[in-house]
PDB file of N, CA and C in Angstrom:
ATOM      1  N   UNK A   1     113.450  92.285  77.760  1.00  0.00           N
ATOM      2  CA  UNK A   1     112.906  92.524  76.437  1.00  0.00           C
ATOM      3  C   UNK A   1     111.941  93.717  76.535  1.00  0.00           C
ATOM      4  N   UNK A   2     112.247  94.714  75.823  1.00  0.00           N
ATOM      5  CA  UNK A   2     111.393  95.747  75.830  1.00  0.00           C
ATOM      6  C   UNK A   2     109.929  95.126  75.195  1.00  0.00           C
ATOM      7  N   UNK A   3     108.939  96.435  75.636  1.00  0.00           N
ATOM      8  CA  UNK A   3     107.621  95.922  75.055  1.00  0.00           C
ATOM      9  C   UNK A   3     107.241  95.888  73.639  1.00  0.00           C
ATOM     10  N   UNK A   4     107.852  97.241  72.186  1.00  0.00           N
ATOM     11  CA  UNK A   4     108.192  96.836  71.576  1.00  0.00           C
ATOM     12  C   UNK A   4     108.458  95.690  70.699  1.00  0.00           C
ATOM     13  N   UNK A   5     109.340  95.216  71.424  1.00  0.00           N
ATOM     14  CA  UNK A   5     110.128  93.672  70.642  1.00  0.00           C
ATOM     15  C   UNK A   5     109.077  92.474  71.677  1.00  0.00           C
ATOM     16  N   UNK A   6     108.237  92.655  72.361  1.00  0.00           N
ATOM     17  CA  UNK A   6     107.614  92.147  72.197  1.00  0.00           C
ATOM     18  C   UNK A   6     106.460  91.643  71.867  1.00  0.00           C
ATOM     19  N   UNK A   7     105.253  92.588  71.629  1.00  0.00           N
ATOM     20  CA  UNK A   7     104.575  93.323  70.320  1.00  0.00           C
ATOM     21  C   UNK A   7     104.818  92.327  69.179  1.00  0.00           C
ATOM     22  N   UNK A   8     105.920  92.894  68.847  1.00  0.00           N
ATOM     23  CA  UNK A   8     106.364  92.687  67.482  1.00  0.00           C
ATOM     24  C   UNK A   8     106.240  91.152  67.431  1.00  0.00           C
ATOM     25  N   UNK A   9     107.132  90.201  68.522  1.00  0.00           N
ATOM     26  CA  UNK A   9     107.617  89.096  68.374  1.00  0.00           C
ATOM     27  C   UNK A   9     105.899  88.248  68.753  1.00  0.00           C
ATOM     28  N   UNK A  10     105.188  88.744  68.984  1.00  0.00           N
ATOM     29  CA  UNK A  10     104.008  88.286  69.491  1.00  0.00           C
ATOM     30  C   UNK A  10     103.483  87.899  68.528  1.00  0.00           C
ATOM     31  N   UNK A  11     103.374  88.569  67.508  1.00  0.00           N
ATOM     32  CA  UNK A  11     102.685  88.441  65.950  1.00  0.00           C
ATOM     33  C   UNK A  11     103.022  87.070  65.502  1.00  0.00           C
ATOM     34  N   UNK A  12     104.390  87.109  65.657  1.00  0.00           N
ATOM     35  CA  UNK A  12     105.012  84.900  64.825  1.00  0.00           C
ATOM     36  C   UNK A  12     104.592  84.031  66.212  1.00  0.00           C
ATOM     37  N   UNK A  13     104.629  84.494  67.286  1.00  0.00           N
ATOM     38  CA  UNK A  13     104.492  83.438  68.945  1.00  0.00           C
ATOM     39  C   UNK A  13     103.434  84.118  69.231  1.00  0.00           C
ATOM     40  N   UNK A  14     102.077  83.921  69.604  1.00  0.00           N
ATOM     41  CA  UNK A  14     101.262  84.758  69.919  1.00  0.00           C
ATOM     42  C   UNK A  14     101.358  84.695  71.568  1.00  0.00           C
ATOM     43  N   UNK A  15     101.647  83.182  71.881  1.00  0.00           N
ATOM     44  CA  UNK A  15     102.128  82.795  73.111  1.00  0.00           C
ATOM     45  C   UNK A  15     102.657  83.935  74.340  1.00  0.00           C
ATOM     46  N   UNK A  16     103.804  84.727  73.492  1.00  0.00           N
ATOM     47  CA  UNK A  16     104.434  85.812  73.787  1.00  0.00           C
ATOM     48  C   UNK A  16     103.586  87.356  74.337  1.00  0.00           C
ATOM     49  N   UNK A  17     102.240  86.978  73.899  1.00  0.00           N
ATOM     50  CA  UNK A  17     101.441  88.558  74.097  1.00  0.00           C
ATOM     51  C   UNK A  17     101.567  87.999  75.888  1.00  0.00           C
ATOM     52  N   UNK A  18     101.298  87.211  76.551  1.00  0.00           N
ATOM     53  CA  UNK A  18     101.328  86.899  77.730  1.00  0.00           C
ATOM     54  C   UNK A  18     101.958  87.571  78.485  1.00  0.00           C
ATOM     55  N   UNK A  19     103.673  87.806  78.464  1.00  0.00           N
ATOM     56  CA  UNK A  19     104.498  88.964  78.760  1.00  0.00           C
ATOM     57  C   UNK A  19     103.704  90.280  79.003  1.00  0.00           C
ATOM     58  N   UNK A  20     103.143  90.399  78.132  1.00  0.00           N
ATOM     59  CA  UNK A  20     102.547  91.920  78.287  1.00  0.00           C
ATOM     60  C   UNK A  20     101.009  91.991  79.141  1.00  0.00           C
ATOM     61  N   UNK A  21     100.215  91.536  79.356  1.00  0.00           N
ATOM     62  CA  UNK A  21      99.549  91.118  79.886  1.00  0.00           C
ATOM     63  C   UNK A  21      99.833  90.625  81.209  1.00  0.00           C
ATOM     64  N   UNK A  22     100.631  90.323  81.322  1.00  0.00           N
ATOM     65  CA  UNK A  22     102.006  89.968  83.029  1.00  0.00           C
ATOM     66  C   UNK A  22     102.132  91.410  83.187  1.00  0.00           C
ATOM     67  N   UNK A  23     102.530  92.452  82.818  1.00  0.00           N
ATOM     68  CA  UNK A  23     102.949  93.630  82.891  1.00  0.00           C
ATOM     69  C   UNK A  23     101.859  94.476  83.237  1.00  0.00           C
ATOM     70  N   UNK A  24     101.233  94.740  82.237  1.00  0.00           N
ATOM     71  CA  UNK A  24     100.106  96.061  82.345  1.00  0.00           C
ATOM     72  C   UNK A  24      98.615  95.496  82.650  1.00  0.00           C
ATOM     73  N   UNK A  25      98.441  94.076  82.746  1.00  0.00           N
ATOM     74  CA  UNK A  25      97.396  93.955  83.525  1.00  0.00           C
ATOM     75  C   UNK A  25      96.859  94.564  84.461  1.00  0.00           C
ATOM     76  N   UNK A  26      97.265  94.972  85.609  1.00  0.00           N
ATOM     77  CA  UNK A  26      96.570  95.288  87.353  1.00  0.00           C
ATOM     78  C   UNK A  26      96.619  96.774  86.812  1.00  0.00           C
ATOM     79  N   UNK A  27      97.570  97.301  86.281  1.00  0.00           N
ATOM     80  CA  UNK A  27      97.308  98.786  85.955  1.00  0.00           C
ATOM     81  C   UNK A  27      96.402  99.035  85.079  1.00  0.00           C
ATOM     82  N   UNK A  28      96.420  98.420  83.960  1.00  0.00           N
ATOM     83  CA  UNK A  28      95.118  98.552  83.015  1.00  0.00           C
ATOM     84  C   UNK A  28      93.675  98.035  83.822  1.00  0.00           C
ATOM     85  N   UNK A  29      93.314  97.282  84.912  1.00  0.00           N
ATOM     86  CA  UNK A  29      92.480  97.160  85.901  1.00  0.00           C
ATOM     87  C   UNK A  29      92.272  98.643  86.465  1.00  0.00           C
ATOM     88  N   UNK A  30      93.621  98.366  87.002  1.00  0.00           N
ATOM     89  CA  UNK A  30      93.420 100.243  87.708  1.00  0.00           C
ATOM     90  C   UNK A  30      92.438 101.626  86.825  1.00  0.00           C
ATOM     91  N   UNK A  31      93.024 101.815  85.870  1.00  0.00           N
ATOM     92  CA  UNK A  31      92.516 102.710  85.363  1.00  0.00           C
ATOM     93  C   UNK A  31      91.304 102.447  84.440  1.00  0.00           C
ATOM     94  N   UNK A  32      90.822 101.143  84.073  1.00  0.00           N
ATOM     95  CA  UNK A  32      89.351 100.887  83.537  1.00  0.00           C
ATOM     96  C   UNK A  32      88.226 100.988  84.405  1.00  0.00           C
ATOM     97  N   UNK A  33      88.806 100.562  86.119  1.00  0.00           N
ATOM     98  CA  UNK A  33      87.674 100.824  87.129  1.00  0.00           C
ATOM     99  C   UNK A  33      87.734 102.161  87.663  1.00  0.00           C
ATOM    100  N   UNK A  34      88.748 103.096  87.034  1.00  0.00           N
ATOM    101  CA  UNK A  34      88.108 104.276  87.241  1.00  0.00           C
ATOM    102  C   UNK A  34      87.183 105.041  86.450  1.00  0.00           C
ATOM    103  N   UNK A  35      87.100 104.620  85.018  1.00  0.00           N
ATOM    104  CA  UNK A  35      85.828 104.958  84.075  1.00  0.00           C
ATOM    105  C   UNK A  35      84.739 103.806  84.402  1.00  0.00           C
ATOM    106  N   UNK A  36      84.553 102.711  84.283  1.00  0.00           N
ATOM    107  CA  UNK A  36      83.678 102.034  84.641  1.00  0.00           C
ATOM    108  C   UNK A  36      82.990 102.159  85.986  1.00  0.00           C
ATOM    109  N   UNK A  37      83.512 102.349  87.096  1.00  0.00           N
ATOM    110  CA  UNK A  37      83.673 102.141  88.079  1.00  0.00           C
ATOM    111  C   UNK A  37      82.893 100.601  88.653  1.00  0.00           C
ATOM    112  N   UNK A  38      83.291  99.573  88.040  1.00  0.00           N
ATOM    113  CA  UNK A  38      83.425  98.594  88.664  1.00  0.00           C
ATOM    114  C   UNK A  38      84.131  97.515  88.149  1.00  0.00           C
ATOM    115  N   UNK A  39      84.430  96.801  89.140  1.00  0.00           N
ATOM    116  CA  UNK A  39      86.026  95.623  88.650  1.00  0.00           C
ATOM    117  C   UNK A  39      85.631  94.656  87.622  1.00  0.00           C
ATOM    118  N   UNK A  40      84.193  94.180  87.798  1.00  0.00           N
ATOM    119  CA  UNK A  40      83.908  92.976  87.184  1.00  0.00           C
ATOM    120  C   UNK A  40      83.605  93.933  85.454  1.00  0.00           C
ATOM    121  N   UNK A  41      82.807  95.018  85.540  1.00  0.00           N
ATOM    122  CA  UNK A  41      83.078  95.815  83.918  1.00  0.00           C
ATOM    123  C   UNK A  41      84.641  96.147  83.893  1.00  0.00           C
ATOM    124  N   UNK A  42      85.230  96.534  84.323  1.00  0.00           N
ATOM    125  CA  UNK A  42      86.674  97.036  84.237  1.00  0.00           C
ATOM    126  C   UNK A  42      87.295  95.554  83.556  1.00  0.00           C
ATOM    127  N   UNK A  43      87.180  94.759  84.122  1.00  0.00           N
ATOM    128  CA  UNK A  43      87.811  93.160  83.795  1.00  0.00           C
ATOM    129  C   UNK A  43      87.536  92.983  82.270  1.00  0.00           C
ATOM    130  N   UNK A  44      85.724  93.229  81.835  1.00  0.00           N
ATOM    131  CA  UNK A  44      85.424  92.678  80.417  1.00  0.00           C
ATOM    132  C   UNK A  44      86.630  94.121  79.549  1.00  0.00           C
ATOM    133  N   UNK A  45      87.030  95.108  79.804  1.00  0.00           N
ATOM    134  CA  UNK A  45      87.317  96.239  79.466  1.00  0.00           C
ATOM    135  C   UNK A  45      88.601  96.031  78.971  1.00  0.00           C
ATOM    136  N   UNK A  46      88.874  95.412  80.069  1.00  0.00           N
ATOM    137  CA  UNK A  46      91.022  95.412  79.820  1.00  0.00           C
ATOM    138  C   UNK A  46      91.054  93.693  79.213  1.00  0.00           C
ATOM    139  N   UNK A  47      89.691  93.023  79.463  1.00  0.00           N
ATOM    140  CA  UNK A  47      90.434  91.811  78.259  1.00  0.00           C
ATOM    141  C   UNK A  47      89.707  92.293  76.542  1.00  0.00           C
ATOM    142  N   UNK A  48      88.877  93.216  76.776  1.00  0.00           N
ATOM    143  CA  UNK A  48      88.821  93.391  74.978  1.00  0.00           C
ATOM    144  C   UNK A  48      89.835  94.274  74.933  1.00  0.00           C
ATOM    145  N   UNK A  49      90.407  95.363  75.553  1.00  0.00           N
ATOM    146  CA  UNK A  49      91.401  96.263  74.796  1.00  0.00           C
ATOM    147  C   UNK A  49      92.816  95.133  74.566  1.00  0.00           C
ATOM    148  N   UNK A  50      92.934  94.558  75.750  1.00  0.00           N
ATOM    149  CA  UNK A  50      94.331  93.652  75.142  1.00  0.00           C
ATOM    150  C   UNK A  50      94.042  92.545  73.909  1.00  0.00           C
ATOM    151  N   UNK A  51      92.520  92.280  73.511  1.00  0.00           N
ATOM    152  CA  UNK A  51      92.459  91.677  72.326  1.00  0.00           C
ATOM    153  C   UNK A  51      92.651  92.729  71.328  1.00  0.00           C
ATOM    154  N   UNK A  52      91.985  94.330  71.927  1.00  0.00           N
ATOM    155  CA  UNK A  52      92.314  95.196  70.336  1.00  0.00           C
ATOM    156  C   UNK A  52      93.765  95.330  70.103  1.00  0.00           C
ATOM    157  N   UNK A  53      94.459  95.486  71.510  1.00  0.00           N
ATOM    158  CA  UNK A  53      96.301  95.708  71.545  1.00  0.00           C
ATOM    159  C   UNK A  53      96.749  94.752  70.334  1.00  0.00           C
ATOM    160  N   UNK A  54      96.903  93.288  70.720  1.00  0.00           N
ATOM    161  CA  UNK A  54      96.818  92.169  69.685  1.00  0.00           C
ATOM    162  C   UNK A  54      96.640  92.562  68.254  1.00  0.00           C
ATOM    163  N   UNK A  55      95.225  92.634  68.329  1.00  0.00           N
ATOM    164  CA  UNK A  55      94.592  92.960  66.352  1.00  0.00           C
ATOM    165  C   UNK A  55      95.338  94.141  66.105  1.00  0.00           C
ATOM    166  N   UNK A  56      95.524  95.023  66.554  1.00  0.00           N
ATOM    167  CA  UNK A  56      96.130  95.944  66.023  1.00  0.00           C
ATOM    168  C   UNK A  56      97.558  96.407  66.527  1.00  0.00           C
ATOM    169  N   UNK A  57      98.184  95.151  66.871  1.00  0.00           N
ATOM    170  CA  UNK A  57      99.614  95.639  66.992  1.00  0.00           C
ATOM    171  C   UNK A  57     100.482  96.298  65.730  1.00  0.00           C
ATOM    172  N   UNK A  58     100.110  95.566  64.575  1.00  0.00           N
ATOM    173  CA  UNK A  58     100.330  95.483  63.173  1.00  0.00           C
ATOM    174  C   UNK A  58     100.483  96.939  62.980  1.00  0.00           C
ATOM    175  N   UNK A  59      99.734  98.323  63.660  1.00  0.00           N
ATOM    176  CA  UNK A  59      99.233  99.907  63.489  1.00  0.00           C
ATOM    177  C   UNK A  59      99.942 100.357  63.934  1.00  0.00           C
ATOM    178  N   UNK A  60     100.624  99.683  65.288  1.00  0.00           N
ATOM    179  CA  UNK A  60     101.214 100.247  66.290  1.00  0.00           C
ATOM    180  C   UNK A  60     102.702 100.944  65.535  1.00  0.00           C
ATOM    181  N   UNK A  61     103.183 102.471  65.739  1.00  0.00           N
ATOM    182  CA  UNK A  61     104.133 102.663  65.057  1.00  0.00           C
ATOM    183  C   UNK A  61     105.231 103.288  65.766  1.00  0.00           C
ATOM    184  N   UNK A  62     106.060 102.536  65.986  1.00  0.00           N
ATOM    185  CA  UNK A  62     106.491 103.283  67.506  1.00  0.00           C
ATOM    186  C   UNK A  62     107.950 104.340  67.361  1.00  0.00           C
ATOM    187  N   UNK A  63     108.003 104.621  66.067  1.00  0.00           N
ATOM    188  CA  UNK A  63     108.570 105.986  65.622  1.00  0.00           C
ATOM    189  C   UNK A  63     107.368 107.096  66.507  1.00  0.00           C
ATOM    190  N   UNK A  64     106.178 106.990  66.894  1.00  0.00           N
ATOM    191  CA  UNK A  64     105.600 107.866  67.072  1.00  0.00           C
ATOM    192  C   UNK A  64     104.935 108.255  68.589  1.00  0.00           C
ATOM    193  N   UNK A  65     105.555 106.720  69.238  1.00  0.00           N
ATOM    194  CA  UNK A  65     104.934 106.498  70.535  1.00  0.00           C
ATOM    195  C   UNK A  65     105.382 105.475  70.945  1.00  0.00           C
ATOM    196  N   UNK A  66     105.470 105.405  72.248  1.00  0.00           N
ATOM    197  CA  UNK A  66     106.125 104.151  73.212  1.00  0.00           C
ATOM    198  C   UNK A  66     104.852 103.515  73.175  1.00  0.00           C
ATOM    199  N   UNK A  67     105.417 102.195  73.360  1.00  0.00           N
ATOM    200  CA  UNK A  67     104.218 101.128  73.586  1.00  0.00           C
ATOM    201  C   UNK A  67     102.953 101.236  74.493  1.00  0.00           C
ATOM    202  N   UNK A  68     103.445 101.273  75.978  1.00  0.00           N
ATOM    203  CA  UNK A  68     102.921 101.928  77.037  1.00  0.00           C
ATOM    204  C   UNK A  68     102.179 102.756  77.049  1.00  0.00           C
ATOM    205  N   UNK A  69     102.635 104.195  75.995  1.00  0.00           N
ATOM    206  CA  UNK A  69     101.436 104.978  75.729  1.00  0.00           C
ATOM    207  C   UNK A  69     100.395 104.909  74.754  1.00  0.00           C
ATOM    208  N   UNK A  70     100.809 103.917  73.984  1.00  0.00           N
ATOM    209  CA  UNK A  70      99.589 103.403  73.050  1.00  0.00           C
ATOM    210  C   UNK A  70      98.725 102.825  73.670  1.00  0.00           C
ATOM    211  N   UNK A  71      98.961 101.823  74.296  1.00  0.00           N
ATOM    212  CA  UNK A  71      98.310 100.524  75.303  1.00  0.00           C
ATOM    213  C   UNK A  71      97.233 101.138  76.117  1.00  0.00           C
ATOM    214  N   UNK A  72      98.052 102.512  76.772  1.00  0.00           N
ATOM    215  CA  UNK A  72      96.561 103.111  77.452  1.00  0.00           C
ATOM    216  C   UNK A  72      95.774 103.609  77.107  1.00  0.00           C
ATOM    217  N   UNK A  73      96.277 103.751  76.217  1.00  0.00           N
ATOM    218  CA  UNK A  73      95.321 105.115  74.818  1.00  0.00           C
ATOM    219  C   UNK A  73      93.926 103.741  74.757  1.00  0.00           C
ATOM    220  N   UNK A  74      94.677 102.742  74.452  1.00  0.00           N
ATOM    221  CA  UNK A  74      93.636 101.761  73.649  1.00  0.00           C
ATOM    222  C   UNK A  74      92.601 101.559  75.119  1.00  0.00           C
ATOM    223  N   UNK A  75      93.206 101.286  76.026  1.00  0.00           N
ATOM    224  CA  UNK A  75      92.367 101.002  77.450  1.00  0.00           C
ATOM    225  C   UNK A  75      91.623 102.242  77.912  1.00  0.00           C
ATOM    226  N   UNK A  76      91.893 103.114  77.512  1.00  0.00           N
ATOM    227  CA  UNK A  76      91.201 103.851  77.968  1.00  0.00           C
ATOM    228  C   UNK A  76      90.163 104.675  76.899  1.00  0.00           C
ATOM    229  N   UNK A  77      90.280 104.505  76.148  1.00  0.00           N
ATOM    230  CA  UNK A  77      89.476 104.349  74.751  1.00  0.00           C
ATOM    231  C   UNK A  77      88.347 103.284  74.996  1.00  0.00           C
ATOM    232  N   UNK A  78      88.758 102.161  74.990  1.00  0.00           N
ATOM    233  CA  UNK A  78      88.018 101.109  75.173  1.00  0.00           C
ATOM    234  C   UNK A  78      87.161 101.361  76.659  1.00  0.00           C
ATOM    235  N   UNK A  79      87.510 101.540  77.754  1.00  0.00           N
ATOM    236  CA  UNK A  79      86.558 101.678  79.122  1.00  0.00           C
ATOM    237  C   UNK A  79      85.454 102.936  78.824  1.00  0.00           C
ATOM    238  N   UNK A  80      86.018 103.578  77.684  1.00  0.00           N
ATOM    239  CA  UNK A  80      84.835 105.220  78.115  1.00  0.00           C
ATOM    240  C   UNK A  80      83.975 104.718  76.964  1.00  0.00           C
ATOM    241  N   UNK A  81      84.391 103.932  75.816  1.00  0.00           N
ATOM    242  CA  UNK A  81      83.256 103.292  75.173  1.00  0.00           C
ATOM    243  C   UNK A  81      82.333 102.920  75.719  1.00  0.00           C
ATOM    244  N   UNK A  82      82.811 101.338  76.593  1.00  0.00           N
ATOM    245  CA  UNK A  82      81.977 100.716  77.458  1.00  0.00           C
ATOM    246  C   UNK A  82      81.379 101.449  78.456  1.00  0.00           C
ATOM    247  N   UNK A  83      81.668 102.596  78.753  1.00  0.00           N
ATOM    248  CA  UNK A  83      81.193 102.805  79.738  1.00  0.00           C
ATOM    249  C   UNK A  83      79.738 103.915  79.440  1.00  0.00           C
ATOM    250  N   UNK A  84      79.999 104.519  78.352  1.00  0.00           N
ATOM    251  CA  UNK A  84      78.487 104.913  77.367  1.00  0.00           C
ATOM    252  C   UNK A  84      77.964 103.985  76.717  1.00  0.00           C
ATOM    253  N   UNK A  85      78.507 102.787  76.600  1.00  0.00           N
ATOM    254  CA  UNK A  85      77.425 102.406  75.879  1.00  0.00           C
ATOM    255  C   UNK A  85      76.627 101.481  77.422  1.00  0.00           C
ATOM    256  N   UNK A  86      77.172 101.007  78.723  1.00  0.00           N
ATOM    257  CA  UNK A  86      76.478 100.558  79.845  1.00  0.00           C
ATOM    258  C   UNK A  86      75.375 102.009  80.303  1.00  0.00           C
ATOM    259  N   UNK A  87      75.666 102.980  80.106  1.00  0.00           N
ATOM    260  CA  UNK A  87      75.048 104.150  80.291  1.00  0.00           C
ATOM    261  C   UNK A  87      73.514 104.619  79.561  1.00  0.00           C
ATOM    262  N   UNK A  88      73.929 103.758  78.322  1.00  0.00           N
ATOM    263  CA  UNK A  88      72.771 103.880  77.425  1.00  0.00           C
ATOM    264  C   UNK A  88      72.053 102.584  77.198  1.00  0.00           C
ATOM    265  N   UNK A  89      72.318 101.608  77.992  1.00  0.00           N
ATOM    266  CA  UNK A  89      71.428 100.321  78.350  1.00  0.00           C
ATOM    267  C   UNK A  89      72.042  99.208  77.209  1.00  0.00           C
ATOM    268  N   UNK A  90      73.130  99.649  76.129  1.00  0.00           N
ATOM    269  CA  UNK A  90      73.312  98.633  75.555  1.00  0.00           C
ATOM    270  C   UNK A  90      74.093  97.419  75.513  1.00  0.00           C
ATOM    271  N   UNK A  91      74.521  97.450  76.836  1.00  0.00           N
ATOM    272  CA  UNK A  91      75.744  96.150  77.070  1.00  0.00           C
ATOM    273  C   UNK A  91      74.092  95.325  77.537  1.00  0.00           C
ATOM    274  N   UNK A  92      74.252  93.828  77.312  1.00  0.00           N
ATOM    275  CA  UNK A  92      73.417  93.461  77.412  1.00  0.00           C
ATOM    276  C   UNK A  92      74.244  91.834  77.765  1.00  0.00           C
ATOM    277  N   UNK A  93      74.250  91.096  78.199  1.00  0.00           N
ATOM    278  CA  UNK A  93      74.652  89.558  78.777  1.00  0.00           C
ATOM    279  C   UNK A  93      74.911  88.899  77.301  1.00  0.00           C
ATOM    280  N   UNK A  94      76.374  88.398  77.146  1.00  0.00           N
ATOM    281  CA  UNK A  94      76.624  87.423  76.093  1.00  0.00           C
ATOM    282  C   UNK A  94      75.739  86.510  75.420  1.00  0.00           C
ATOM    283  N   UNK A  95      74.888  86.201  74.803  1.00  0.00           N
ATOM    284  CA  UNK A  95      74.647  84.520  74.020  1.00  0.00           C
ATOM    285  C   UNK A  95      75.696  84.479  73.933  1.00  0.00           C
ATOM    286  N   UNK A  96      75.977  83.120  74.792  1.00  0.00           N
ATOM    287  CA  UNK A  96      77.006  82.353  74.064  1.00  0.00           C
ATOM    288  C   UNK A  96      76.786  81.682  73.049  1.00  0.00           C
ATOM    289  N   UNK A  97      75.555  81.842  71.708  1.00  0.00           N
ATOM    290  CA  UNK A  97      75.356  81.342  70.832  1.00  0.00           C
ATOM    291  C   UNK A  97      76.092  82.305  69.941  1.00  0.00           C
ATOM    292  N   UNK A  98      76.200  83.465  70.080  1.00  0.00           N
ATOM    293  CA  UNK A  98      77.074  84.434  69.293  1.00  0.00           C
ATOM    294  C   UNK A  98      78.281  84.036  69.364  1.00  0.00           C
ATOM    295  N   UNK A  99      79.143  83.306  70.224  1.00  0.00           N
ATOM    296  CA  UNK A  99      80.954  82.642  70.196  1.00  0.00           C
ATOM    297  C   UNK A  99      80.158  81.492  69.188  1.00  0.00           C
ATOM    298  N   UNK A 100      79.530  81.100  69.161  1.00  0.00           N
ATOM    299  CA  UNK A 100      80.278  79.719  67.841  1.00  0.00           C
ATOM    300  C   UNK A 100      80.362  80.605  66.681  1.00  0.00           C
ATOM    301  N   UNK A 101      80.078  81.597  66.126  1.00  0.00           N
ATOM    302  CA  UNK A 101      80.682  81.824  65.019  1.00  0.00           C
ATOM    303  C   UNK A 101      82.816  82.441  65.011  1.00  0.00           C
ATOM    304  N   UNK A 102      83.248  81.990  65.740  1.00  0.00           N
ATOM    305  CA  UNK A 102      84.268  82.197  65.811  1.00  0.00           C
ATOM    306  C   UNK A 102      85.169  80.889  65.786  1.00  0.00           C
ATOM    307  N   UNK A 103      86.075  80.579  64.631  1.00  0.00           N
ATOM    308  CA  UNK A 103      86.794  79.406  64.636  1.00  0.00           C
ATOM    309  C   UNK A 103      87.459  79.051  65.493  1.00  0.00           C
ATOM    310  N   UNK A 104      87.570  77.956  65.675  1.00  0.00           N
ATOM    311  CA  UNK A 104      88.833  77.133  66.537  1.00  0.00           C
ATOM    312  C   UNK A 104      89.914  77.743  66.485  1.00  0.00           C
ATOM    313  N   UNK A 105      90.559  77.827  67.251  1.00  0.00           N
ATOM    314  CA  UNK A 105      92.139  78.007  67.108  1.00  0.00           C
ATOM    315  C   UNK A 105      92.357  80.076  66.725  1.00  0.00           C
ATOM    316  N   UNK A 106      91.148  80.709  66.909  1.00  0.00           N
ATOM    317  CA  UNK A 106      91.273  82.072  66.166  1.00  0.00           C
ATOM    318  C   UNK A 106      91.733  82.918  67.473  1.00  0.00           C
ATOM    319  N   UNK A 107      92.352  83.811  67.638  1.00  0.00           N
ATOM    320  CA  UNK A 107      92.502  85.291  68.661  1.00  0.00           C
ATOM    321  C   UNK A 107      93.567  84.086  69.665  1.00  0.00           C
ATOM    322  N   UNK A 108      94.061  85.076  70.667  1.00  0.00           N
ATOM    323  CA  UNK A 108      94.734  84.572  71.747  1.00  0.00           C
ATOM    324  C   UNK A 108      93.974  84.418  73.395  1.00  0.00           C
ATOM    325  N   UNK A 109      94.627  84.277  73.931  1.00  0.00           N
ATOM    326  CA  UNK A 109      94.359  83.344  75.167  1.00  0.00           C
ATOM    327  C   UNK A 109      94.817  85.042  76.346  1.00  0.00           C
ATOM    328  N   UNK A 110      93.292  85.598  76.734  1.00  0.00           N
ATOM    329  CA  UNK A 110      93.636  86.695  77.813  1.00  0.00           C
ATOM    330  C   UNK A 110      93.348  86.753  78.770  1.00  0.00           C
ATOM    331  N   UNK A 111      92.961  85.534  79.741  1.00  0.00           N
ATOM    332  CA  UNK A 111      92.483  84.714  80.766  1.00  0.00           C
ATOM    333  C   UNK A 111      93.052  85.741  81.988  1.00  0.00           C
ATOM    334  N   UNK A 112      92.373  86.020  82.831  1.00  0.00           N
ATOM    335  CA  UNK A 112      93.326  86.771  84.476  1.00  0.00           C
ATOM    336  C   UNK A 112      93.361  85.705  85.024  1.00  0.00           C
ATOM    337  N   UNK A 113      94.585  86.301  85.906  1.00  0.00           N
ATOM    338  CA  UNK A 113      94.561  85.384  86.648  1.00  0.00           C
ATOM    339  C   UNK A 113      94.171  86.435  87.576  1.00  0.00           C
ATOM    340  N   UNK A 114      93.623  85.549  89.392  1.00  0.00           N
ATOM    341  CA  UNK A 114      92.867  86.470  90.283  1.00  0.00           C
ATOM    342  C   UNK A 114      93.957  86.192  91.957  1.00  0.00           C
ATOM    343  N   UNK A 115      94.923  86.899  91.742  1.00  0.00           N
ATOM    344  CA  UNK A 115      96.059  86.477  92.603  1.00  0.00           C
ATOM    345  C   UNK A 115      95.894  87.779  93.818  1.00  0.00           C
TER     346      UNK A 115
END
C-alpha cells in the first residue's frame, strides 16, 4: 500500500496512521537529531510532527508532492521550530495539568517503540 492510500485511509481507521509511523519513524529520528541535536528532543519532535502529519493530512495534496516529501517538510519544519524556540529558553517541562483539557478518545496513538 502506498503511503498515499494510506494517509488517506487513515482518516476513516486512524489505527492505520501506525503503518506510517512503522516506516518513517527512525528516519524522521535521524534527521530531527540533526537540528535538535539530541534524541530525547528529536523524539518530542517526530511525535508532534506525526501528530501535525495526522491533523493535516486532510492539506496534503499529492497532485503536488509525494507523501515522503511532505512528511519531511513537516519534520523538519517542526525540529527547527523546536529547536529556536529550546534556544530562546521557551520549551519549558509539560504540566500535565495542561493534558486534561483534551478529551477522551481525541488525536491518535504515536507511542515509539525503543527496539
Amino acid at each position: 500500500m502506498s503511503d498515499e492510500e494510506v494517509i488517506e485511509m487513515a482518516q476513516d481507521e486512524p489505527s492505520l496512521f501506525a503503518v506510517l509511523i512503522d516506516r518513517y519513524q527512525p528516519s524522521f529520528l535521524r534527521v530531527a537529531q540533526r537540528v535538535v541535536r539530541s534524541p530525547e528532543e528529536a523524539e518530542d519532535v517526530v511525535q508532534e510532527a506525526f501528530v501535525k502529519i495526522y491533523r493535516f493530512a486532510k492539506h496534503f495534496d499529492k497532485s503536488k508532492a509525494r507523501f515522503k516529501s511532505w512528511a519531511y517538510k513537516v519534520t523538519i519544519n517542526t525540529a527547527i521550530t523546536h529547536y529556536r524556540k529550546l534556544k530562546r529558553g521557551e520549551l519549558l517541562s509539560e504540566d500535565p495539568a495542561t493534558l486534561q483539557d483534551i478529551p477522551e478518545g481525541e488525536g491518535i496513538d504515536v507511542r515509539f517503540s525503543h527496539t
